[in-house]
Protein backbone atom coordinates (compact mmCIF):
# COMPACT_ATOMS: atom_id res chain seq x y z
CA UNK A 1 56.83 -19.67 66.34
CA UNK A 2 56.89 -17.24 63.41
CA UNK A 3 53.95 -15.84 61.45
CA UNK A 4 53.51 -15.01 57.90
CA UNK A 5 50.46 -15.50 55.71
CA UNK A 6 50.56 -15.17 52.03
CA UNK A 7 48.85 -13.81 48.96
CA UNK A 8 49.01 -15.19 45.46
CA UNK A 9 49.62 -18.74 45.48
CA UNK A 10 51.34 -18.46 42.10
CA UNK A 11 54.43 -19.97 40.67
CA UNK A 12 56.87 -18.59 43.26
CA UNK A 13 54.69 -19.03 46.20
CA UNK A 14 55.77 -23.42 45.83
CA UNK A 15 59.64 -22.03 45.83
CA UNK A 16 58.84 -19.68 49.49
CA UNK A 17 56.45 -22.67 50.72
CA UNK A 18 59.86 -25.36 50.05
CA UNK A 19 62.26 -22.87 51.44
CA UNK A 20 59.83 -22.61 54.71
CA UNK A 21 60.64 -25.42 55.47
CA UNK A 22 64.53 -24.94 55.85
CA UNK A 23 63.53 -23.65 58.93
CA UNK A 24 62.22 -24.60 62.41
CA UNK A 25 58.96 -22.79 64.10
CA UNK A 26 57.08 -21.21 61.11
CA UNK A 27 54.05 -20.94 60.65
CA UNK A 28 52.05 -19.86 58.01
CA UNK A 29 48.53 -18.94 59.19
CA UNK A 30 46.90 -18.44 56.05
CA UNK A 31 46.76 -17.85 52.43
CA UNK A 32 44.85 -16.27 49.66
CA UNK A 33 44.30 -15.90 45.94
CA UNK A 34 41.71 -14.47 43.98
CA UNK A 35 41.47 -17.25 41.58
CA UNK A 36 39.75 -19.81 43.77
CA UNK A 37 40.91 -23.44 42.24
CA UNK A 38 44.21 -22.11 42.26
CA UNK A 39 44.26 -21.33 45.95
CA UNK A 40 42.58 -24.76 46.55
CA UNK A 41 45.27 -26.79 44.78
CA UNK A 42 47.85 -24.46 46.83
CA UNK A 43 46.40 -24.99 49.82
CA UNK A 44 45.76 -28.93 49.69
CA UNK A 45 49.23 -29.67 48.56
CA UNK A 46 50.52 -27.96 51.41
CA UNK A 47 48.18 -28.27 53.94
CA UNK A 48 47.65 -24.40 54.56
CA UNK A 49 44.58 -22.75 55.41
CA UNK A 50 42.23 -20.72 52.64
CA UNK A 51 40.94 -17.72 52.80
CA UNK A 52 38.51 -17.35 50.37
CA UNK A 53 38.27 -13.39 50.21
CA UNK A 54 40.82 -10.98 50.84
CA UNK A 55 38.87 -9.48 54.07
CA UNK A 56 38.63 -13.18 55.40
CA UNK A 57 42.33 -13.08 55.26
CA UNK A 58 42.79 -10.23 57.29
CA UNK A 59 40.17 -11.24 59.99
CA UNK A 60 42.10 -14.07 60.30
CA UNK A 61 45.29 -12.40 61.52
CA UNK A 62 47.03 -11.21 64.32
CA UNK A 63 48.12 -7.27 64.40
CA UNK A 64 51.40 -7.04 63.01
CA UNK A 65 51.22 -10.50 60.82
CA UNK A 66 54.12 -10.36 58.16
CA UNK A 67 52.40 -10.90 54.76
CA UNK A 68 54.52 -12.50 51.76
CA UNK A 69 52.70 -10.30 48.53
CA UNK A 70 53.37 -12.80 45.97
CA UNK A 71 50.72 -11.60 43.57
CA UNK A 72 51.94 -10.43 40.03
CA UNK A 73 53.78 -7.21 39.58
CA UNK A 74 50.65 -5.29 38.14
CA UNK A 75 49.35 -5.97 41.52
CA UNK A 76 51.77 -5.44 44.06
CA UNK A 77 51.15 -1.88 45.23
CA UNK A 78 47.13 -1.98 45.72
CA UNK A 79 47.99 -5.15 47.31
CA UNK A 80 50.31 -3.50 49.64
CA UNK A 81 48.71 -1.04 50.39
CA UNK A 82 46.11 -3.07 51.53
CA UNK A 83 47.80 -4.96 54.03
CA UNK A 84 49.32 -1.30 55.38
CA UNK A 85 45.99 -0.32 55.93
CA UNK A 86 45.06 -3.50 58.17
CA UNK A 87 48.49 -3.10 59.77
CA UNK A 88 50.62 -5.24 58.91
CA UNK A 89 54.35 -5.61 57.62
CA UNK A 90 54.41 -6.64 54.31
CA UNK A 91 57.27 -8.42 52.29
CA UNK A 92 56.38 -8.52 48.73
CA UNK A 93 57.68 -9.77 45.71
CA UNK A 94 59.66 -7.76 43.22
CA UNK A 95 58.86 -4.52 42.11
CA UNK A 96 57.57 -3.07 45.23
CA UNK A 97 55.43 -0.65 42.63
CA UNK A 98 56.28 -0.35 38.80
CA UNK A 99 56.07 3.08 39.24
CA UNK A 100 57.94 5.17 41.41
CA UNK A 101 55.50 7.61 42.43
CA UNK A 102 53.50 4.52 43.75
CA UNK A 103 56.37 3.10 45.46
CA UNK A 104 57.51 6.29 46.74
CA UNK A 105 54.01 5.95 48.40
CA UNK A 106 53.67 2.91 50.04
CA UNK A 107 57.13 3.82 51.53
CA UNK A 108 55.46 6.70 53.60
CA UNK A 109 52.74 5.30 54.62
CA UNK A 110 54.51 1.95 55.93
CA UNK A 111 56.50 5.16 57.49
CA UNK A 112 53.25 6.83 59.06
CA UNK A 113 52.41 3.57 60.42
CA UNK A 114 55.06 2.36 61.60
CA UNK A 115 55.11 -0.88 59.73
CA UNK A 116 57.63 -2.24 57.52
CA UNK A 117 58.20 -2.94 53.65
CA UNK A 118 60.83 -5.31 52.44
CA UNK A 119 61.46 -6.33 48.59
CA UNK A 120 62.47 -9.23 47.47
CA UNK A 121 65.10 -10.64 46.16
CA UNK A 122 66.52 -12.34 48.80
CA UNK A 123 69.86 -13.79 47.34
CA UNK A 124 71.74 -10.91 48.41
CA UNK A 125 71.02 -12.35 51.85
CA UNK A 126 73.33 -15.55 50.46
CA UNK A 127 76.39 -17.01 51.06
CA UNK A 128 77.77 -16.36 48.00
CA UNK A 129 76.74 -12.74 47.82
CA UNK A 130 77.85 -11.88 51.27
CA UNK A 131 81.09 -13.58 50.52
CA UNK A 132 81.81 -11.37 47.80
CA UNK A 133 80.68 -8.32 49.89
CA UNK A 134 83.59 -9.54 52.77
CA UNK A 135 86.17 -10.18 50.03
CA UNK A 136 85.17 -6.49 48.56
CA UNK A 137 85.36 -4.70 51.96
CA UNK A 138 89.04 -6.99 52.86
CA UNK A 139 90.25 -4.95 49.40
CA UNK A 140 90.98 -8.92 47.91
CA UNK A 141 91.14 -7.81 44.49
CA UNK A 142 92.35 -4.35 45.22
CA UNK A 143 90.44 -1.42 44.77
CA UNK A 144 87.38 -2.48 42.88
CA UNK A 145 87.12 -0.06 39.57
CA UNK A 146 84.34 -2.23 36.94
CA UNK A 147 81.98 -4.79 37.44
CA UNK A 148 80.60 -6.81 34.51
CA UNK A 149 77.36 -8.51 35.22
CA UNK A 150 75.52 -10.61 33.16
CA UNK A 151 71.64 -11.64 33.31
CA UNK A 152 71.19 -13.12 30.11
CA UNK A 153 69.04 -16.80 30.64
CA UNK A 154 68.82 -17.93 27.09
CA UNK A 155 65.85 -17.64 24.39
CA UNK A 156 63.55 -18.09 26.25
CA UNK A 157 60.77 -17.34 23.73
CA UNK A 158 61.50 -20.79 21.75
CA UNK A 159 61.33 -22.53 25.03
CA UNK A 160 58.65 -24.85 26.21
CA UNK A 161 57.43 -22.36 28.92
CA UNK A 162 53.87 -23.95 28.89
CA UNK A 163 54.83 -26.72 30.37
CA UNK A 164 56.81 -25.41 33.08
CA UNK A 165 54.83 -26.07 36.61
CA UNK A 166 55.43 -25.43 40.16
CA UNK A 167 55.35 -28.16 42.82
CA UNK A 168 51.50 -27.48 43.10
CA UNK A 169 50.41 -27.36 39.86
CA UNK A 170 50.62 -23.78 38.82
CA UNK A 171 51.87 -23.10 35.36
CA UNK A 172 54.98 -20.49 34.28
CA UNK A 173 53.12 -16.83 34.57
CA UNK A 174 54.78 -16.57 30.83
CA UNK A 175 52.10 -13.40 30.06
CA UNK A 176 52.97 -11.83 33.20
CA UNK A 177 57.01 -12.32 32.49
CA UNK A 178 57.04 -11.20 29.03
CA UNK A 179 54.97 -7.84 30.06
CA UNK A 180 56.87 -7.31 32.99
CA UNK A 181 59.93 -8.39 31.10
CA UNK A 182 63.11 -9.40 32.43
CA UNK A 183 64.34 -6.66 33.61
CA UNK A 184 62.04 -5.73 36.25
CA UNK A 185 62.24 -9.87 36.74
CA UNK A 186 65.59 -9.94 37.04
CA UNK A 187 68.03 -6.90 37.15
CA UNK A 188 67.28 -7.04 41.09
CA UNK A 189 69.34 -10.45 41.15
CA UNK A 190 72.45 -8.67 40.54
CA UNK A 191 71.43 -4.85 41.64
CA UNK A 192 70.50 -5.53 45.19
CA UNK A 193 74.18 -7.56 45.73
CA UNK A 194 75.86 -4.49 44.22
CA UNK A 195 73.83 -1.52 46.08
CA UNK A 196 74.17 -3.83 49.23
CA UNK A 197 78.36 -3.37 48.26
CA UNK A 198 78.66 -0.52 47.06
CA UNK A 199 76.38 1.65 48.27
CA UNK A 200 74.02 4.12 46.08
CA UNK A 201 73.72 4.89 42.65
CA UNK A 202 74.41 8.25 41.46
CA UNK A 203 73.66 8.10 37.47
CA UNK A 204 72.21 5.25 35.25
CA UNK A 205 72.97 5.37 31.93
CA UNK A 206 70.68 2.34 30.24
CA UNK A 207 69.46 1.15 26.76
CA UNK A 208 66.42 -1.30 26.13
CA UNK A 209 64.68 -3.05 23.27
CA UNK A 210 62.11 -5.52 22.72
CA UNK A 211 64.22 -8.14 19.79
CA UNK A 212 61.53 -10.60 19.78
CA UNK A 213 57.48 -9.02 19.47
CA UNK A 214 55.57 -11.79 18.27
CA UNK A 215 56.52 -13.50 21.50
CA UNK A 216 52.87 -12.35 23.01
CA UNK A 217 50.01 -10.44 21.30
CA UNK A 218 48.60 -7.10 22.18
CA UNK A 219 50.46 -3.82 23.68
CA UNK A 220 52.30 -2.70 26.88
CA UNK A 221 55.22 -5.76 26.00
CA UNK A 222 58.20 -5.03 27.59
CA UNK A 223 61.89 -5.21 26.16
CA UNK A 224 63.65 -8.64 26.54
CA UNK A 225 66.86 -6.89 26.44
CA UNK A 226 68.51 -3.99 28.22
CA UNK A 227 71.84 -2.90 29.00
CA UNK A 228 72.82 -0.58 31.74
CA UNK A 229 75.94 1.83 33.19
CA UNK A 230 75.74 2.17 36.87
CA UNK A 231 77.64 5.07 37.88
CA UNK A 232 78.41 4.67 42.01
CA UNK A 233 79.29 6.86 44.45
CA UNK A 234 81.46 5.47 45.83
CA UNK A 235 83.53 4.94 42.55
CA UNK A 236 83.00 1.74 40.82
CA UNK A 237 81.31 1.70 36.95
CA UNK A 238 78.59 -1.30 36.53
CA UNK A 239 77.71 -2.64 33.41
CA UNK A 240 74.81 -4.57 33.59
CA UNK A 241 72.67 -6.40 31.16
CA UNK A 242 69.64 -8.23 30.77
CA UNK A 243 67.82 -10.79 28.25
CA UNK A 244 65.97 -13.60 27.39
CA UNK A 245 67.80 -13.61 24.15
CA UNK A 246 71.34 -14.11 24.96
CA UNK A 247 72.62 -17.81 25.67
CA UNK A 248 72.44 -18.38 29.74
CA UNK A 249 75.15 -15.99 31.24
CA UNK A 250 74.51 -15.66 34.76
CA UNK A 251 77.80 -14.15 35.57
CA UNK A 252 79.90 -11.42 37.55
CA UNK A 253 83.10 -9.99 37.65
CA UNK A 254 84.45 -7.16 40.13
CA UNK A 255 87.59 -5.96 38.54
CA UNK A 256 90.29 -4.40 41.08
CA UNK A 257 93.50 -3.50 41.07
CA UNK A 258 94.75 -6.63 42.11
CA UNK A 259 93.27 -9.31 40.39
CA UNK A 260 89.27 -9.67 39.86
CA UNK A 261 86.28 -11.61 41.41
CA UNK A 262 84.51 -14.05 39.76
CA UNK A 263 80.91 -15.54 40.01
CA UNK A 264 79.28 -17.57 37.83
CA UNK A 265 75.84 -18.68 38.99
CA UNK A 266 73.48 -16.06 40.24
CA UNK A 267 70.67 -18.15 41.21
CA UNK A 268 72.70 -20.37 43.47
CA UNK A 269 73.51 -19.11 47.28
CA UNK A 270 75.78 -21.83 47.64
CA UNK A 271 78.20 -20.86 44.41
CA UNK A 272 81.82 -20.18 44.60
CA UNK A 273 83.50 -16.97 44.93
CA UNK A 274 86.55 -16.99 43.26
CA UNK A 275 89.64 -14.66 43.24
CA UNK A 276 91.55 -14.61 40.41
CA UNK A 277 95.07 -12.41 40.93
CA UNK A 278 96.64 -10.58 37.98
CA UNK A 279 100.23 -11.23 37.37
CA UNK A 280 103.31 -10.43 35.29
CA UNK A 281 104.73 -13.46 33.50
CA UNK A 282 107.64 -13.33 31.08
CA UNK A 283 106.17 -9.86 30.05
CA UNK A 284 102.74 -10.41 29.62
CA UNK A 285 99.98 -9.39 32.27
CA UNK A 286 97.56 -12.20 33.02
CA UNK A 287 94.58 -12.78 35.33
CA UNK A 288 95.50 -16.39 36.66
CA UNK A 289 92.84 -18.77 35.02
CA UNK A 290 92.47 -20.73 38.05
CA UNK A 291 91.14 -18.41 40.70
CA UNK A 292 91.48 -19.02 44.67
CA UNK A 293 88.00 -19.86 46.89
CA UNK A 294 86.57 -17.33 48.84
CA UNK A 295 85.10 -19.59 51.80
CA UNK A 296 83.11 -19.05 54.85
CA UNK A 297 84.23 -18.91 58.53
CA UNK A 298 81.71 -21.81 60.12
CA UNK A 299 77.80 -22.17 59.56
CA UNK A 300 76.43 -19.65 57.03
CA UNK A 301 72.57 -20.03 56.19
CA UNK A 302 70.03 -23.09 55.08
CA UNK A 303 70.80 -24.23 51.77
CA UNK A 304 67.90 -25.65 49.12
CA UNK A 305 68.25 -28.47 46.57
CA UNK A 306 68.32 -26.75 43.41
CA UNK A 307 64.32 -26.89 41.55
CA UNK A 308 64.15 -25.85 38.32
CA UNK A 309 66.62 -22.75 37.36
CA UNK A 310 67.41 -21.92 41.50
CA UNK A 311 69.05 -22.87 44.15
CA UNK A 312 68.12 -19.99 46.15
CA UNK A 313 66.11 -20.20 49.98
CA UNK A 314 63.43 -17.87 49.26
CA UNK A 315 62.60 -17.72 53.22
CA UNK A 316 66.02 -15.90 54.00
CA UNK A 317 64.44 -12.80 53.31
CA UNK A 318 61.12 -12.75 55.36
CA UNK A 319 63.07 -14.54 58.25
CA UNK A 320 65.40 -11.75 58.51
CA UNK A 321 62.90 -9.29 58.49
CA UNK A 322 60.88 -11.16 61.23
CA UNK A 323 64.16 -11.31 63.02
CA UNK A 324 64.99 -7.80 62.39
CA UNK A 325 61.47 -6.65 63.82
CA UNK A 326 61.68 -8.56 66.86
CA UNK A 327 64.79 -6.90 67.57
CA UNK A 328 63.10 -3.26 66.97
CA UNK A 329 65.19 -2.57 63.74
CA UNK A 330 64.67 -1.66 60.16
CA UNK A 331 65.01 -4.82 57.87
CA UNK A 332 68.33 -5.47 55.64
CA UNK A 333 65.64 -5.67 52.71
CA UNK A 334 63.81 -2.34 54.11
CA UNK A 335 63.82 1.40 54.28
CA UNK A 336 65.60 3.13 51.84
CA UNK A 337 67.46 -0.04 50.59
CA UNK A 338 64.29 -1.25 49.20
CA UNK A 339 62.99 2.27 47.65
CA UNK A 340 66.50 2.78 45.79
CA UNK A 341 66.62 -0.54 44.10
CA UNK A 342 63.06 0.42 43.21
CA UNK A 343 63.79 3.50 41.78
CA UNK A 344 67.18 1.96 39.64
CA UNK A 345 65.35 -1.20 38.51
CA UNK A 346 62.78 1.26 36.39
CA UNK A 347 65.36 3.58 35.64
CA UNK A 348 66.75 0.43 33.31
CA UNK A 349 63.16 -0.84 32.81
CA UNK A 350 62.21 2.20 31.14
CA UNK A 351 64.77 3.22 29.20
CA UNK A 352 63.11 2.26 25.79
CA UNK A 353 61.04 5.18 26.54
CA UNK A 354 63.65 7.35 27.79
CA UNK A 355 67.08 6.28 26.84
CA UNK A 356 70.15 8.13 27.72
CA UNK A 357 71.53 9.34 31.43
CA UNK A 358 69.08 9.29 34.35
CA UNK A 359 70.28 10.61 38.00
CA UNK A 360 69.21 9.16 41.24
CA UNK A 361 67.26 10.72 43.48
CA UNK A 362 66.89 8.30 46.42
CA UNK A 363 69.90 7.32 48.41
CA UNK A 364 70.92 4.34 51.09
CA UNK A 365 73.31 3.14 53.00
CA UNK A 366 75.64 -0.07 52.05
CA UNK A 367 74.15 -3.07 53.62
CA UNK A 368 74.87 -4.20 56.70
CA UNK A 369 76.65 -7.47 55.94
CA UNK A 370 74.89 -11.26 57.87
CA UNK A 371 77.15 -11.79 61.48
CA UNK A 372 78.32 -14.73 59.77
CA UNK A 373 80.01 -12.48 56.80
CA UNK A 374 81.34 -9.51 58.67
């Protein structure tokens, strides 16, 4: 059986909670949320045990408990930290800090303890992002030179957002989102697939702006749109964007010498790779409009029924790093994976207060890719 407790029994928490149960032998021992009727709708609808205070929660656990920190982003590294200090891995939402000095942080002292930190998201733990890592590393599409990806979901500030609900009951964190903004939200769908590929980034060259104030009152908004050049080491030029301006654009395109890869629906694990060859015909150079299947070799991962925007399994993440710790090694989501996409997430989040060229400091390895995938 495999342990996890949780805290914040937000939004997201319903999508981890229907993902759970994908899998066989898990158990989670016990939640928490500082708002209590919120906890107690959470915890009736899915038949968990409350905690009613945050030390509660921790007397309630075993040494070494993994601990989903689903708590808003303003709250992620005191949370954290807090569940270092009691001494236990933590898997928490993304950011792991909105700011890197804080990250940077919790990264030692998970270090000095011996514990682990892994950052959501989990997608590039998917099928369809591990089949575009093996058809990058097979050279498919030739030499891979520019990737276009697109993160736009529509404007979203005329939808009806307060009436969006999770499975329990809890409403769209809409405040939280447009504060946060989609950036920090978001970029990480499409960043952690590409660092996973490609390796590190070297440079990142970003622009932001908020297009839409009077979408919430008060200070400290964040932009709704950004648009950033990756600059990798290992060669390839990203463009990236972000928005919740733009009509829904949720795709990708790695752009070789041979022909290019296509995606078209981030928030699905299950969505098709294509490969798309580039030709000569009666003198003119095409990309073929009708692109090949990159498939899987046998039995890949648990698949979800698509709920609202997704059709992501939330639980791929903290089940690989259960796995991972069982078997005494650092976490695909982990180690300096996780503080990298940290660090190149704000570099594009904050780029309305520091536009222009920004070089990376931290450094990883490519990502190992699932047995399934290699």
């Amino acid at each position: 059986m495999t342990a996890f407790a949780v805290i914040g029994c937000g939004f997201v928490a319903d999508l981890y909670m229907r993902s759970f149960q994908t899998f066989p032998n898990i158990d989670v021992v016990r939640v928490h949320d500082k708002d209590p009727a919120r906890l107690s709708a959470f915890a009736d609808f899915w038949k968990l045990h409350p905690a009613e205070t945050l030390d509660s929660f921790f007397e309630a656990l075993q040494p070494g408990t993994i601990i989903l920190n689903l708590t808003n982003p303003a709250a992620h590294f005191e949370v954290t930290k807090a569940c270092l200090d009691h001494g236990h891995h933590v898997y928490t939402e993304k950011p792991m800090a909105i700011a890197m000095d804080k990250a940077e942080a919790l990264f030692h002292l998970a270090a000095e303890k011996g514990l682990e930190i892994a950052t959501a998201p989990c997608s590039v733990l998917g099928e369809t992002a591990q089949l575009l890592g093996r058809a990058v590393r097979q050279n498919l599409a030739g030499t891979p030179r520019l990737v276009y990806a697109e993160l736009d979901d529509g404007f979203i500030p005329q939808a009806p957002y307060r009436d969006w609900q999770s499975e329990s009951g809890a409403p769209w964190p809409y405040e939280d989102e447009f504060r946060v903004g989609c950036t920090l939200e978001h970029a990480g769908y499409y960043l952690s697939w590409l660092i996973a590929i490609f390796g590190p980034v070297r440079e990142v060259v970003a622009a932001a702006a908020e297009l839409v104030p009077e979408k919430l009152d008060g200070p400290d908004r964040a932009p709704d749109f950004t648009t950033a050049t990756l600059y990798f080491e290992s060669g390839p030029v990203v463009r990236l964007t972000c928005s919740i301006i733009a009509p829904h654009d949720h795709g990708l395109q790695v752009i070789g010498d041979a022909g290019v890869l296509r995606v078209g629906r981030a928030w699905d694990n299950a969505a098709p790779v294509r490969f798309h060859p580039r030709r000569t015909i009666r003198r003119r150079l095409i990309d073929m409009p009708f692109g090949r299947r990159v498939r899987a070799r046998g039995r890949t991962h648990p698949k979800v029924k698509r709920w609202g925007a997704a059709a992501m399994n939330f639980a791929l993440g903290p089940m690989e790093m259960a796995e991972a710790i069982a078997a005494n090694r650092t976490p695909r989501l982990a180690g300096p994976y996780a503080l990298h996409l940290n660090e190149v997430t704000l570099a594009i989040q904050e780029a309305h207060r520091h536009p222009g060229a920004r070089a990376i400091s931290t450094r990883c390895t490519a990502m190992e890719p699932m047995p399934w995938a290699a």
